[in-house]
Protein backbone atom coordinates (compact mmCIF):
# COMPACT_ATOMS: atom_id res chain seq x y z
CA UNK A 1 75.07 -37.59 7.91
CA UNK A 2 73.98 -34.95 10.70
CA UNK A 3 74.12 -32.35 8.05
CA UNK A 4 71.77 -33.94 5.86
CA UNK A 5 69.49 -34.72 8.82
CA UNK A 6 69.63 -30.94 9.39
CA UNK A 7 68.64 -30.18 5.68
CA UNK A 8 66.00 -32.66 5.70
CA UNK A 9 65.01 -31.33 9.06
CA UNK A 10 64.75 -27.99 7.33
CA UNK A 11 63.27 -28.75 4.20
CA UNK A 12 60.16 -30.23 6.14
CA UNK A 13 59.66 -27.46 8.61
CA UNK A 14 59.65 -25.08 5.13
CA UNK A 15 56.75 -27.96 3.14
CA UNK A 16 54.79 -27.83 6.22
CA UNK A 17 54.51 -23.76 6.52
CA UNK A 18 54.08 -23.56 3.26
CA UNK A 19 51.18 -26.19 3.84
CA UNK A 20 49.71 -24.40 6.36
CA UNK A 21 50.12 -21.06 5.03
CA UNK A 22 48.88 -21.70 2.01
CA UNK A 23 45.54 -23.59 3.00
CA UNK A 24 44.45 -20.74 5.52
CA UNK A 25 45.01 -17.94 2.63
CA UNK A 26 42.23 -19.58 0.48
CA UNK A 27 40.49 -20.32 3.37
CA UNK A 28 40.51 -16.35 4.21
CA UNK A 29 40.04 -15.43 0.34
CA UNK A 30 36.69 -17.90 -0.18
CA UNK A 31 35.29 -16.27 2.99
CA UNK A 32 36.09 -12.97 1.91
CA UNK A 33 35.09 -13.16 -1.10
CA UNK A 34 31.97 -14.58 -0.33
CA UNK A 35 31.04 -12.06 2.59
CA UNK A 36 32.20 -9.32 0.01
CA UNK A 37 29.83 -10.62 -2.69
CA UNK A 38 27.06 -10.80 -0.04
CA UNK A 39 27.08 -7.23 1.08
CA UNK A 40 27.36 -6.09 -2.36
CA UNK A 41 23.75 -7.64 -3.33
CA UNK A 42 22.54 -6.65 -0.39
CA UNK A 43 23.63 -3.15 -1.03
CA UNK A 44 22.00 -3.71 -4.75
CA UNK A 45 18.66 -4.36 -3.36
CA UNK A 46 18.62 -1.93 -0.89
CA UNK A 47 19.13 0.80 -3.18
CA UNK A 48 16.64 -0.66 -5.94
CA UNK A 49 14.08 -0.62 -2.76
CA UNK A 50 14.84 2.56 -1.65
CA UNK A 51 13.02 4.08 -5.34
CA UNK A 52 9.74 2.49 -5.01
CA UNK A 53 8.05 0.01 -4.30
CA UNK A 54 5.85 -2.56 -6.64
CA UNK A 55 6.10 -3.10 -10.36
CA UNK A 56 7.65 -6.25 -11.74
CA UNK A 57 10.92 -4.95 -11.44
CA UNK A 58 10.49 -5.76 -7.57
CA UNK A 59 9.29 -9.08 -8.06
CA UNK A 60 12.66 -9.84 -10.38
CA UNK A 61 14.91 -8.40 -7.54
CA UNK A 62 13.04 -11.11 -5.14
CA UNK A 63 13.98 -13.79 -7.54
CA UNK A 64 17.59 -12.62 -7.91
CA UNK A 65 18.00 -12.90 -4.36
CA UNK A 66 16.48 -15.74 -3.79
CA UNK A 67 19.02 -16.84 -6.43
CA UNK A 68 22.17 -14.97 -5.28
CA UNK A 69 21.37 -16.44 -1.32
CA UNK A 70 21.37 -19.78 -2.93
CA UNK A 71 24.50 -19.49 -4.73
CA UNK A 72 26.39 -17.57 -2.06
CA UNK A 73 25.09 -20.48 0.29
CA UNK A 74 26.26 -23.45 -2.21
CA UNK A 75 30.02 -21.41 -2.55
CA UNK A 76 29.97 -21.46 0.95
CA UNK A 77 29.58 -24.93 1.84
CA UNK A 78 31.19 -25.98 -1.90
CA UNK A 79 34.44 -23.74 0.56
CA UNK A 80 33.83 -25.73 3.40
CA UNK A 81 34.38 -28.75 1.97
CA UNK A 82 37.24 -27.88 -0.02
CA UNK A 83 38.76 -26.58 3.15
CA UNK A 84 38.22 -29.76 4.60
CA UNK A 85 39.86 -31.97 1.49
CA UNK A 86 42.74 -29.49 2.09
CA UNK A 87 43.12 -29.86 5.43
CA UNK A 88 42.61 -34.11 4.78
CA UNK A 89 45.86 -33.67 1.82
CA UNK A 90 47.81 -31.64 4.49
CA UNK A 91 47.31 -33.98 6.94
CA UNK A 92 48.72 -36.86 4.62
CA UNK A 93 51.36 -35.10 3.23
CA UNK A 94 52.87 -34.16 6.38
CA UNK A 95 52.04 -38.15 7.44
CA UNK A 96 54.08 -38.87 4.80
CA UNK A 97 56.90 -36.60 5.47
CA UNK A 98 57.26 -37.97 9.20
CA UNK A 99 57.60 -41.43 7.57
CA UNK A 100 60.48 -40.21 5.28
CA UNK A 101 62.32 -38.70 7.95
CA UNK A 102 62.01 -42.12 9.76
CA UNK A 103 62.85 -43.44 7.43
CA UNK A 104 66.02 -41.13 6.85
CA UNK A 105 67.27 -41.39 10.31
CA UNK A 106 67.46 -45.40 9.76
CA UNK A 107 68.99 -45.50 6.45
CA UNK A 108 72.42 -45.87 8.68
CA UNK A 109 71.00 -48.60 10.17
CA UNK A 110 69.74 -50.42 7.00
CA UNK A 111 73.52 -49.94 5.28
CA UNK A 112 75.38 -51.34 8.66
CA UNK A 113 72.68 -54.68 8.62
CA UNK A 114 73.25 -54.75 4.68
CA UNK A 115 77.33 -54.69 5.32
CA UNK A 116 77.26 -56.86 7.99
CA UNK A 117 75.59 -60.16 5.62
């Protein structure tokens, strides 16, 4: 029985890296990607301001980035919160992973009361 405690023992130490690990790489990829997106448009409209200025074609690059800030804003909190549902399902899952290794440890228990009737 202590070698399946062990196992089990194991086998929840490896869920909850995996967990963990897994939640704070697309953490790190929405941020990156949205920082990365950012200075790309802002690179875009520097160099369209850098060859002149007026003519509708500056009055279009306003409206893109008043467009681009609010979609790069709305991914960013849209990551936030997905972060935080993550970090809610983690926090179950693991919840529910103590319980089962409760549970585990007192399945001796449970068989010797069941015998005993």
């Amino acid at each position: 029985m202590d070698k399946a405690a062990e196992i089990f023992e194991e086998w929840f130490k490896l869920q909850k890296e995996f967990m963990e690990n897994w939640t704070k790489v697309q953490r790190e990829f929405m941020e990156n990607w949205t920082d990365s997106t950012r200075k790309l448009q802002e690179s875009f409209l520097n160099l369209s301001t850098a060859q002149g200025d007026g003519g509708p074609g500056k009055e279009m690059l306003k409206l893109y980035s008043t467009w681009f800030n609010t979609m790069a804003d709305s991914s960013k909190i849209f990551t936030n919160e997905a972060v935080k549902i993550q970090d809610t399902w983690k926090a179950s899952v693991e919840k529910q992973m103590e319980m089962s290794k409760e549970m585990f440890k007192n399945f001796p228990e449970f068989f010797k009361q069941g015998a005993g009737k």
